[in-house]
PDB file of N, CA and C in Angstrom:
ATOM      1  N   UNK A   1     -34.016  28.483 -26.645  1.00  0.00           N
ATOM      2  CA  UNK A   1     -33.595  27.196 -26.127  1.00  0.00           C
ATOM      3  C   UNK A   1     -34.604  26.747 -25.080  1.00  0.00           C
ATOM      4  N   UNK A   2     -35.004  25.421 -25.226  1.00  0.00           N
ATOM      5  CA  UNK A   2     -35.778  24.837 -24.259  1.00  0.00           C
ATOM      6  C   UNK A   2     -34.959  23.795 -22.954  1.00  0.00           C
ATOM      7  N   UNK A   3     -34.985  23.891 -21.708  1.00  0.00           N
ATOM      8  CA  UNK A   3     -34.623  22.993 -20.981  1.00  0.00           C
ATOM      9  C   UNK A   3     -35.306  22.447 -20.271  1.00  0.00           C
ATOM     10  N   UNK A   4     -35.292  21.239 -20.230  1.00  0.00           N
ATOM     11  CA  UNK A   4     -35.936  20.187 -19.484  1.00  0.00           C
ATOM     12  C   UNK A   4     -35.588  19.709 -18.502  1.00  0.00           C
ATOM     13  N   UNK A   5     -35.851  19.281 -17.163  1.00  0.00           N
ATOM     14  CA  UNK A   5     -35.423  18.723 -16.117  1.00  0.00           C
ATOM     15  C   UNK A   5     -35.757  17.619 -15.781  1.00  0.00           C
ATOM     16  N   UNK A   6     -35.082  16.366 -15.510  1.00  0.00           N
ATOM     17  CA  UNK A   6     -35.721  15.480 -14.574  1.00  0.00           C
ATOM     18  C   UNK A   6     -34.430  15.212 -13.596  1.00  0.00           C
ATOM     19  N   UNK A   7     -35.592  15.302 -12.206  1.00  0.00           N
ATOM     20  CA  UNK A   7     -34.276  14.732 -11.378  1.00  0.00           C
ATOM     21  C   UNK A   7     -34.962  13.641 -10.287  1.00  0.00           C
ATOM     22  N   UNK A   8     -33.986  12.892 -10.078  1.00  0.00           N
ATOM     23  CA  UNK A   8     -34.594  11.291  -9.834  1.00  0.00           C
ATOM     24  C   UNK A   8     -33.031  10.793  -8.615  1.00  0.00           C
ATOM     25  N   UNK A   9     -33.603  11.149  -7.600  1.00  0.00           N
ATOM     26  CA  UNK A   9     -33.168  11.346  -6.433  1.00  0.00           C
ATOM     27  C   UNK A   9     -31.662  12.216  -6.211  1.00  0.00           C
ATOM     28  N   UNK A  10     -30.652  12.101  -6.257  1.00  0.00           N
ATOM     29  CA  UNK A  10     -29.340  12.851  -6.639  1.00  0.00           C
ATOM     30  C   UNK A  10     -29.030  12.816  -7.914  1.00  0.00           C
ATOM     31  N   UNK A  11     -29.903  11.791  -9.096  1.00  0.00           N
ATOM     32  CA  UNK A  11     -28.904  12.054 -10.024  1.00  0.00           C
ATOM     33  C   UNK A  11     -30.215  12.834 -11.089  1.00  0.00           C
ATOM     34  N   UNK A  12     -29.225  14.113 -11.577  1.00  0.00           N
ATOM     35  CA  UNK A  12     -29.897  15.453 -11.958  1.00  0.00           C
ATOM     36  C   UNK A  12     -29.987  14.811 -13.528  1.00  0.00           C
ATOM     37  N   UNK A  13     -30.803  15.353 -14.213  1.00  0.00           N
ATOM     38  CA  UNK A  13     -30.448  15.148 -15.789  1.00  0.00           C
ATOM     39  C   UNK A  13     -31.085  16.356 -16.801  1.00  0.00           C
ATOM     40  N   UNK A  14     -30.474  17.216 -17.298  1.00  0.00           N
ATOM     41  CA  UNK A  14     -30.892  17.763 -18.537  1.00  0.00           C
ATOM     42  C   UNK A  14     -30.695  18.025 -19.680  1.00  0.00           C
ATOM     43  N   UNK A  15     -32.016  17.981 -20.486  1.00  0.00           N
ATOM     44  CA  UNK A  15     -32.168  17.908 -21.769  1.00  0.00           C
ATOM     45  C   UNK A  15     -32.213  19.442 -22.584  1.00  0.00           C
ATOM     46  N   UNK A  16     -31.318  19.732 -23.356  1.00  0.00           N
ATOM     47  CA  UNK A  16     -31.726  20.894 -24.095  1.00  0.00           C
ATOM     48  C   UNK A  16     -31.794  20.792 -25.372  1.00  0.00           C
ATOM     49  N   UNK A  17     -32.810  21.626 -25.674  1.00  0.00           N
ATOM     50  CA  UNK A  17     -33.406  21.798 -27.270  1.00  0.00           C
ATOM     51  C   UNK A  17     -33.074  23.304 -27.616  1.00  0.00           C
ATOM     52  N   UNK A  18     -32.517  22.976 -28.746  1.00  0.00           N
ATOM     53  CA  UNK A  18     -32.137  24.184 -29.521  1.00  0.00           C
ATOM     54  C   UNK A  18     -30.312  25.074 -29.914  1.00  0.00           C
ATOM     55  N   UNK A  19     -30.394  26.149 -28.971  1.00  0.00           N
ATOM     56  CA  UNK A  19     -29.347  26.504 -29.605  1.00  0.00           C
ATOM     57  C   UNK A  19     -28.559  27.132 -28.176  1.00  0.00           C
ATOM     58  N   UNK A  20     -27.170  26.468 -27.435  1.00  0.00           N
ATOM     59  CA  UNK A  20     -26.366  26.973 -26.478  1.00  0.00           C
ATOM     60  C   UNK A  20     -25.536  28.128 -26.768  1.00  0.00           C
ATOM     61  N   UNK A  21     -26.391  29.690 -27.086  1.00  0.00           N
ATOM     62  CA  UNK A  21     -25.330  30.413 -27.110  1.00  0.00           C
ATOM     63  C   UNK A  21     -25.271  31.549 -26.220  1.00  0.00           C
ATOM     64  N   UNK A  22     -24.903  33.203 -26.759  1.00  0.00           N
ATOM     65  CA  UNK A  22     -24.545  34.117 -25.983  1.00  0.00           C
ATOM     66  C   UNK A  22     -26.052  34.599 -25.021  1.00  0.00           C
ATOM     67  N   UNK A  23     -26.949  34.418 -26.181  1.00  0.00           N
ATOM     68  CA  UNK A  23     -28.301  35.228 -25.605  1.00  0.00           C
ATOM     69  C   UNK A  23     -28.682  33.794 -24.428  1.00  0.00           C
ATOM     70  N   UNK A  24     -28.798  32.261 -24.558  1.00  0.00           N
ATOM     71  CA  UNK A  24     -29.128  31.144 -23.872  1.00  0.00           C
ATOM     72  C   UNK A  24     -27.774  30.789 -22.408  1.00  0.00           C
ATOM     73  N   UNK A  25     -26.698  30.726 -22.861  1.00  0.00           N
ATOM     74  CA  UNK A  25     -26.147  30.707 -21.693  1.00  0.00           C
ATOM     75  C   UNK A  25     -26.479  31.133 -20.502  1.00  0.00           C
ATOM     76  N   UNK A  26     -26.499  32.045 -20.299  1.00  0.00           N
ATOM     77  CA  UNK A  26     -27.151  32.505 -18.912  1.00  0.00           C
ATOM     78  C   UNK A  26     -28.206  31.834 -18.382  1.00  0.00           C
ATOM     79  N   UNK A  27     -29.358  31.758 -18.976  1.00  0.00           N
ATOM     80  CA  UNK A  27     -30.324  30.653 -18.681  1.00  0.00           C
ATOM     81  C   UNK A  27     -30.324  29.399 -18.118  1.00  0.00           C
ATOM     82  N   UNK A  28     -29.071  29.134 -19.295  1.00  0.00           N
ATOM     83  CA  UNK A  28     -28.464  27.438 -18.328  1.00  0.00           C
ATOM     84  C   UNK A  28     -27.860  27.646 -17.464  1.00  0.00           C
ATOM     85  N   UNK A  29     -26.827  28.303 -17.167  1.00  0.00           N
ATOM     86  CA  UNK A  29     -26.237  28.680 -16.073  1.00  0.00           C
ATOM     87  C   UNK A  29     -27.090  29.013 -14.848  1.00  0.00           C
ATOM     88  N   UNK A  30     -28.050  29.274 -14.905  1.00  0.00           N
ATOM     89  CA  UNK A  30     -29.235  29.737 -13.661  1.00  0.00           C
ATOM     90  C   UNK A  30     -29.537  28.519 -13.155  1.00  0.00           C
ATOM     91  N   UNK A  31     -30.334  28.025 -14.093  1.00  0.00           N
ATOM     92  CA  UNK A  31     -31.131  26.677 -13.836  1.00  0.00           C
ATOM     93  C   UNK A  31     -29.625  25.071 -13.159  1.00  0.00           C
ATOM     94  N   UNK A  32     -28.754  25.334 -13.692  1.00  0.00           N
ATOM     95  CA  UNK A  32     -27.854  24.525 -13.262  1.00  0.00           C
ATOM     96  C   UNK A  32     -27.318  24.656 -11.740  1.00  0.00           C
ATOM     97  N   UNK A  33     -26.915  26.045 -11.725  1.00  0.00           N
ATOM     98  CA  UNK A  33     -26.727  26.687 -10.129  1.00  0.00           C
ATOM     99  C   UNK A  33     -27.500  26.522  -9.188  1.00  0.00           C
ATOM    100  N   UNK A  34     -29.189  26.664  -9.872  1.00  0.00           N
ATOM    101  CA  UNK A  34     -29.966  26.196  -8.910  1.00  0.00           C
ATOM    102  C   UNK A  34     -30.384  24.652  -8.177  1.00  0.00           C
ATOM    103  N   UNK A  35     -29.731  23.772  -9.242  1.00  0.00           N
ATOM    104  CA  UNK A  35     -30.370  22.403  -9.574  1.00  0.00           C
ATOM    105  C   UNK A  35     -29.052  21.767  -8.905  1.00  0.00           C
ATOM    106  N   UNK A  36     -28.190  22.041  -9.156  1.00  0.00           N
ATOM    107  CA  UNK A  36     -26.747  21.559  -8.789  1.00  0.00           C
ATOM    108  C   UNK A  36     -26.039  20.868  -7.831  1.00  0.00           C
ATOM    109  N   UNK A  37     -26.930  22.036  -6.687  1.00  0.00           N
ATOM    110  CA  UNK A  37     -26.185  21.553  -5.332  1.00  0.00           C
ATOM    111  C   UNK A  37     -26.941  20.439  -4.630  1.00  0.00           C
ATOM    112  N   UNK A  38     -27.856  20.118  -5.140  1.00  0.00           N
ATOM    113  CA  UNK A  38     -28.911  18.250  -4.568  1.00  0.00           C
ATOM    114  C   UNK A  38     -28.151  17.520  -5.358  1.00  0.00           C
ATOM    115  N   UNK A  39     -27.297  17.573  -6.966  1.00  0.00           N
ATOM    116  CA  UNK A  39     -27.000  16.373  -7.556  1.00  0.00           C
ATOM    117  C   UNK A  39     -25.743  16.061  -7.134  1.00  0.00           C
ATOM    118  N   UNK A  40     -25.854  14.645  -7.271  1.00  0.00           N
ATOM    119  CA  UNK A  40     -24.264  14.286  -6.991  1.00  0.00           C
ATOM    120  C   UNK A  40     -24.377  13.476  -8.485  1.00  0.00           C
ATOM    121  N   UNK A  41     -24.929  13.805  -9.249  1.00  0.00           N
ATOM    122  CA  UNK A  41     -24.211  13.246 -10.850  1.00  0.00           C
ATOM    123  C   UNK A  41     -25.101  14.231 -11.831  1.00  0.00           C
ATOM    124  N   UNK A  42     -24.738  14.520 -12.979  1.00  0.00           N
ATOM    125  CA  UNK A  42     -25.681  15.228 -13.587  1.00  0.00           C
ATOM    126  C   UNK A  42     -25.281  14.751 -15.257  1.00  0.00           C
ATOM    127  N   UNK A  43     -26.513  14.591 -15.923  1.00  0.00           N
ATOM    128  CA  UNK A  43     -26.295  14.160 -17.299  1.00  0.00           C
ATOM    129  C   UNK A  43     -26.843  15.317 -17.852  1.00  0.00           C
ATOM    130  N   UNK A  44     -26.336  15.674 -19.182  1.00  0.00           N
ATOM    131  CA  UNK A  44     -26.601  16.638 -20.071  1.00  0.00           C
ATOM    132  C   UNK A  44     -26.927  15.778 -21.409  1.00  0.00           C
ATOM    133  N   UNK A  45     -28.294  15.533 -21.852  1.00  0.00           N
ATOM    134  CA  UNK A  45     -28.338  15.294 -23.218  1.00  0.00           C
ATOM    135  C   UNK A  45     -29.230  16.622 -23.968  1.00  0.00           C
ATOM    136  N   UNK A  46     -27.696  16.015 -24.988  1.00  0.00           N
ATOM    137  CA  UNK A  46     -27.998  17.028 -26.533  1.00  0.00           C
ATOM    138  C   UNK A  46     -28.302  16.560 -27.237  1.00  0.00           C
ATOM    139  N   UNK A  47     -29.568  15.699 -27.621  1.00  0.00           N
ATOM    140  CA  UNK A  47     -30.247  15.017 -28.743  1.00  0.00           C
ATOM    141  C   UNK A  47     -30.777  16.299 -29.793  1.00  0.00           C
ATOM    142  N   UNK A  48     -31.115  16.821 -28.640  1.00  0.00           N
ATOM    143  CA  UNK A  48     -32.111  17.886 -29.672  1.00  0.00           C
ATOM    144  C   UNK A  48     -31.206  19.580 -29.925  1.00  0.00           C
ATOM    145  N   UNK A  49     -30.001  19.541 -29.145  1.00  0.00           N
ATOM    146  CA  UNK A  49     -29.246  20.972 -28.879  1.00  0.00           C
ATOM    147  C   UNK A  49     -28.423  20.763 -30.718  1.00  0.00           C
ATOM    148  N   UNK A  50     -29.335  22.348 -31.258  1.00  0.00           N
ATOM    149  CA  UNK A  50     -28.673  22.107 -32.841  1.00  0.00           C
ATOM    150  C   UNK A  50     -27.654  22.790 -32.888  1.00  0.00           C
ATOM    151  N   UNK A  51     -26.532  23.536 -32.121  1.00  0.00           N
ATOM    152  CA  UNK A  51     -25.490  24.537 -31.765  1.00  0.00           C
ATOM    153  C   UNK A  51     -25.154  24.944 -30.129  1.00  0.00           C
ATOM    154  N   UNK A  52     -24.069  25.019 -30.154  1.00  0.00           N
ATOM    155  CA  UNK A  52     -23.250  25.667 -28.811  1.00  0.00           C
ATOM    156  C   UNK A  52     -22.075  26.438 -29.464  1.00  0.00           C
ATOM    157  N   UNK A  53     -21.975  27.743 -28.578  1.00  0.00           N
ATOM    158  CA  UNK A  53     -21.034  28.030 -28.844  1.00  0.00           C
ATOM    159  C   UNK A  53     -19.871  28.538 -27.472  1.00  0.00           C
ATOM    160  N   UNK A  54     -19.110  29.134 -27.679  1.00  0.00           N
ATOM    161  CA  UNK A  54     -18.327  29.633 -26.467  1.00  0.00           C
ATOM    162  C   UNK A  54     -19.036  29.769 -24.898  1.00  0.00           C
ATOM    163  N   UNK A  55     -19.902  30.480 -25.360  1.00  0.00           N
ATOM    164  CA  UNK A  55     -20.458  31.243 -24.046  1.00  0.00           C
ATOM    165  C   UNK A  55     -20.897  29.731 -23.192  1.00  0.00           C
ATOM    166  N   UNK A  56     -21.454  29.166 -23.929  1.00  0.00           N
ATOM    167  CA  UNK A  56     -22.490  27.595 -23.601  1.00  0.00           C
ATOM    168  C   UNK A  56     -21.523  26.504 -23.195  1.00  0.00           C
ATOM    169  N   UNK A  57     -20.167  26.683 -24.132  1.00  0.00           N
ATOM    170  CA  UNK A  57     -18.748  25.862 -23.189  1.00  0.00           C
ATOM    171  C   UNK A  57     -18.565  26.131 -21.835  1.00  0.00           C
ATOM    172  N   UNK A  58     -18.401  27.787 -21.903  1.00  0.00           N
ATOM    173  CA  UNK A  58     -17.852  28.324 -20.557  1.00  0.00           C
ATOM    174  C   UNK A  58     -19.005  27.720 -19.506  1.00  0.00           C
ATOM    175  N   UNK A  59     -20.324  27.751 -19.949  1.00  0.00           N
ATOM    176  CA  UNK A  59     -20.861  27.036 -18.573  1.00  0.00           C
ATOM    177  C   UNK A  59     -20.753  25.623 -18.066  1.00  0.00           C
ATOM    178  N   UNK A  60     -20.540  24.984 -19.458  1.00  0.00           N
ATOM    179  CA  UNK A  60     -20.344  23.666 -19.144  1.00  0.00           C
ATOM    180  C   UNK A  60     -19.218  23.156 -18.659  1.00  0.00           C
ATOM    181  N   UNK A  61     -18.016  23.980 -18.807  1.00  0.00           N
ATOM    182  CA  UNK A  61     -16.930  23.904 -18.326  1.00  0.00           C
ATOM    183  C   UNK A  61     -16.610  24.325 -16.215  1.00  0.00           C
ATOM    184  N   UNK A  62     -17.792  24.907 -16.089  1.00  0.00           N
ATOM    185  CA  UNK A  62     -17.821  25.401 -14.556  1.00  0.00           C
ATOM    186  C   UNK A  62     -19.091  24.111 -14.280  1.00  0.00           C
ATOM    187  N   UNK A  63     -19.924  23.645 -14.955  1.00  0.00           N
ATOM    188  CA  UNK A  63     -20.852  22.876 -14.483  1.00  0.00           C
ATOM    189  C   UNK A  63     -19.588  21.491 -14.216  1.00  0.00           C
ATOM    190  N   UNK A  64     -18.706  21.280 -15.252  1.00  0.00           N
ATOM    191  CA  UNK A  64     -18.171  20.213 -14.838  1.00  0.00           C
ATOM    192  C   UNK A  64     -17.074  20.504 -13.552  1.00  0.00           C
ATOM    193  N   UNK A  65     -16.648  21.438 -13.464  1.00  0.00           N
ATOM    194  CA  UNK A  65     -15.559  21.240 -11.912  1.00  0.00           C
ATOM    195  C   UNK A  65     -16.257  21.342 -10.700  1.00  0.00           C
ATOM    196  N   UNK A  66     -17.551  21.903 -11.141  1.00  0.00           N
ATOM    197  CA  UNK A  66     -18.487  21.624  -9.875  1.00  0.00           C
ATOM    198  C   UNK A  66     -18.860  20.176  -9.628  1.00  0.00           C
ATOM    199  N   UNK A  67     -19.052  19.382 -10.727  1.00  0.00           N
ATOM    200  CA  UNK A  67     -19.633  18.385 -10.585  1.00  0.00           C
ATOM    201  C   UNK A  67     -18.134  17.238 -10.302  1.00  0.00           C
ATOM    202  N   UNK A  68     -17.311  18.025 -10.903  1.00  0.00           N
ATOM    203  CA  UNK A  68     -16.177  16.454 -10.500  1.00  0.00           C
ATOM    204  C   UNK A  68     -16.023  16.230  -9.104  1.00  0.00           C
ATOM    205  N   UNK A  69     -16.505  17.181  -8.033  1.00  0.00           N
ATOM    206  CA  UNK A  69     -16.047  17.269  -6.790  1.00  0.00           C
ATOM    207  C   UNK A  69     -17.228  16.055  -5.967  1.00  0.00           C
ATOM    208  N   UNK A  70     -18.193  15.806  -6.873  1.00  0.00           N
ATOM    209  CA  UNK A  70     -19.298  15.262  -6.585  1.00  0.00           C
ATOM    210  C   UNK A  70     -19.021  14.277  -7.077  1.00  0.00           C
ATOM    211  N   UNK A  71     -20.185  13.173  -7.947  1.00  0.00           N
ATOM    212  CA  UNK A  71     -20.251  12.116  -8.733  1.00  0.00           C
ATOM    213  C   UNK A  71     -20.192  11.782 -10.240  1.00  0.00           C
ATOM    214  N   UNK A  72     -19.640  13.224 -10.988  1.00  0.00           N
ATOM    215  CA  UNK A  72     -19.261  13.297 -12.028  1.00  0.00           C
ATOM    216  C   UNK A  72     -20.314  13.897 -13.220  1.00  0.00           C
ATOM    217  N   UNK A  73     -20.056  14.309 -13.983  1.00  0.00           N
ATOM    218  CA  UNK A  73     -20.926  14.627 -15.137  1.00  0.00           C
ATOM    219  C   UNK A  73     -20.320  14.226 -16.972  1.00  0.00           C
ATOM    220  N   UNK A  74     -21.543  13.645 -17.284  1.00  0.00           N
ATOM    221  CA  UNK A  74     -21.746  13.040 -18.704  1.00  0.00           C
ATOM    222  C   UNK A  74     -22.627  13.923 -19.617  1.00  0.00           C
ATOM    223  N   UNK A  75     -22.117  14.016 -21.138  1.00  0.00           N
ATOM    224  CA  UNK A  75     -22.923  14.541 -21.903  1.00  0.00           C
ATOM    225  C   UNK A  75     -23.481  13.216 -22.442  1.00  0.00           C
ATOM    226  N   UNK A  76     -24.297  13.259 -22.927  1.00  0.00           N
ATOM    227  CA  UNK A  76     -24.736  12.157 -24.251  1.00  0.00           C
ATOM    228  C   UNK A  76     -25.447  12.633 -25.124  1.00  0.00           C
ATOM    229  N   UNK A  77     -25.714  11.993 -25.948  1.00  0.00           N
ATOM    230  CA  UNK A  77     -26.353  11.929 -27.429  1.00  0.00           C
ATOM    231  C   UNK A  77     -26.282  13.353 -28.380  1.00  0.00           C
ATOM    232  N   UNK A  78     -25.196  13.824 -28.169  1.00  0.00           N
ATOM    233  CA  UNK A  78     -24.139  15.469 -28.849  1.00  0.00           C
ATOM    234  C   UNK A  78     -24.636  14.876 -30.840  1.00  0.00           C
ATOM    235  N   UNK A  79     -24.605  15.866 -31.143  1.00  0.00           N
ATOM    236  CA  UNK A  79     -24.572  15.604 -32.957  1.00  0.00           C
ATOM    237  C   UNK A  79     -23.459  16.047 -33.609  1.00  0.00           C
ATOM    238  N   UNK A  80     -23.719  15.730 -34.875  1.00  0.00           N
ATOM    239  CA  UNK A  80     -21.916  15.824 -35.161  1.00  0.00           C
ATOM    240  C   UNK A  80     -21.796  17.240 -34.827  1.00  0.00           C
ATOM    241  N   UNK A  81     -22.281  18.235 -35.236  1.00  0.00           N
ATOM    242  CA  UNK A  81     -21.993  19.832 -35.238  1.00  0.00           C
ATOM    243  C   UNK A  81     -21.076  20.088 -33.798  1.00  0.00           C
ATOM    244  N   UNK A  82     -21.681  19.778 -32.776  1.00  0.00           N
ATOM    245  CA  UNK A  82     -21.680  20.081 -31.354  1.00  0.00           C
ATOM    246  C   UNK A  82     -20.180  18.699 -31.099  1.00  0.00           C
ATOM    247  N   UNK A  83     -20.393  17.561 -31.434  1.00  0.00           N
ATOM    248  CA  UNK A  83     -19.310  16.922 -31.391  1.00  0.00           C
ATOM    249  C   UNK A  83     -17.655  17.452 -31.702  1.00  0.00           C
ATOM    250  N   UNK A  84     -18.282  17.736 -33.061  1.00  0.00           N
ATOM    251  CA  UNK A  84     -16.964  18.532 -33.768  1.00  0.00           C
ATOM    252  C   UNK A  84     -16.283  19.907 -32.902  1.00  0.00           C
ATOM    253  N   UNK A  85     -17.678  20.701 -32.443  1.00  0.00           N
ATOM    254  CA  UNK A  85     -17.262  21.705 -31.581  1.00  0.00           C
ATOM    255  C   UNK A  85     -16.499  21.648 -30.729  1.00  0.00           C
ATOM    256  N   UNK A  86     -16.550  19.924 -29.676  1.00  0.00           N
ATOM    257  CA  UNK A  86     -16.358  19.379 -29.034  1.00  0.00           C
ATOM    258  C   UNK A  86     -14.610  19.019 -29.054  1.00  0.00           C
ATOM    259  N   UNK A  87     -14.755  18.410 -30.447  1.00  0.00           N
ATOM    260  CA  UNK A  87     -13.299  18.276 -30.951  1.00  0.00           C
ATOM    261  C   UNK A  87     -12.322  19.091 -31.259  1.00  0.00           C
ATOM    262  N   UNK A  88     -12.414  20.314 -31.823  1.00  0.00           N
ATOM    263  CA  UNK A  88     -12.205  21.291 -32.407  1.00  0.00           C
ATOM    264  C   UNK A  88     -11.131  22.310 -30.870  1.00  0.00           C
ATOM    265  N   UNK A  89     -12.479  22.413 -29.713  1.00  0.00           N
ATOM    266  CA  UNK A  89     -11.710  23.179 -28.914  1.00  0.00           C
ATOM    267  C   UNK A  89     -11.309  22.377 -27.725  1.00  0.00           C
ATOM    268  N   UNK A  90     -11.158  20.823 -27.656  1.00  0.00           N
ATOM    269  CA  UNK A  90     -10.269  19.823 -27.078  1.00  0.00           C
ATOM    270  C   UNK A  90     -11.305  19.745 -25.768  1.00  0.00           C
ATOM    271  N   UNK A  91     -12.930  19.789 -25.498  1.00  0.00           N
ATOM    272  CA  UNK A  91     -13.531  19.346 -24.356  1.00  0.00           C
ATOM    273  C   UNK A  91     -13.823  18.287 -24.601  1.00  0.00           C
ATOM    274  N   UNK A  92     -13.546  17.333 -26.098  1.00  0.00           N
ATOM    275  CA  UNK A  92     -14.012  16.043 -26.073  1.00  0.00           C
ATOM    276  C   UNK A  92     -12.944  15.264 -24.857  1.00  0.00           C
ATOM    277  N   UNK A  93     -11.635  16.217 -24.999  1.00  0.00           N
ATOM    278  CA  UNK A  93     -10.967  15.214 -23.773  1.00  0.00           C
ATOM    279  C   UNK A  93     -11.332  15.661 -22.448  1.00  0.00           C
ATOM    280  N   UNK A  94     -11.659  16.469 -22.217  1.00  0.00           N
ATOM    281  CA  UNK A  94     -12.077  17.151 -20.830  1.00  0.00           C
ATOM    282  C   UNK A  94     -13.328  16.421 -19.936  1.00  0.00           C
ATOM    283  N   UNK A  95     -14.176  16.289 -20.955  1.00  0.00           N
ATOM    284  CA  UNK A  95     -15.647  16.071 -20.856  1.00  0.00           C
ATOM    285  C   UNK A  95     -16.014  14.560 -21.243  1.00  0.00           C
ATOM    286  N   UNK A  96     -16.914  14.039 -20.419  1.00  0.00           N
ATOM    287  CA  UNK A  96     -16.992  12.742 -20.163  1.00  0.00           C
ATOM    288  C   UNK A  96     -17.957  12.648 -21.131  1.00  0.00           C
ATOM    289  N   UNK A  97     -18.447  11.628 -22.755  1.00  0.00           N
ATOM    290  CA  UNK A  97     -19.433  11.912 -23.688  1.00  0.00           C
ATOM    291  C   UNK A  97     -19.477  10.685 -23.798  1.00  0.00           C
ATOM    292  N   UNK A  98     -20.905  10.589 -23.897  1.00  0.00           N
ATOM    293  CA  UNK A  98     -21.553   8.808 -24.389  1.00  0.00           C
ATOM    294  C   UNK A  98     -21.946   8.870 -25.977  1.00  0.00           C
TER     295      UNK A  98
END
């Protein structure tokens, strides 16, 4: 998995390519922990993320209660796979998606 960063004064944004799972989670989870506490909004696009699975929820699921306390966090541009995932284990209602 590749992650990309841009951050453009508080509001954080990253891009991942590839695949959110058991061996990649951790990774994101690092880079988010580290990046986190300057944003007060953070976007996650998955244009290019071809799978997530559990492990890659569970972070996104702690990236978002961190972030609701702040200025909120958005996914965008999810594909159907990751959408459906989305649907399937009910974070499409949890999780804020463009």
């Amino acid at each position: 998995m590749t992650i990309t960063k841009h951050q453009n004064g508080t509001n954080l944004e990253i891009a991942l390519e590839g695949r959110l799972d058991t061996t990649t989670a951790p990774e994101l989870e690092a880079e988010l922990n580290h990046s986190m506490p300057g944003a007060e909004s953070l976007t996650l696009d998955f244009a290019k993320l071809e799978y997530i699975s559990s492990a890659g929820l569970r972070v996104l699921l702690s990236a978002h209660k961190v972030m609701a306390q702040k200025g909120g966090m958005k996914v965008i541009r999810a594909n159907e796979i990751v959408m459906e995932v989305f649907e399937v284990t009910g974070f499409a209602d949890i999780l804020t998606i463009e």
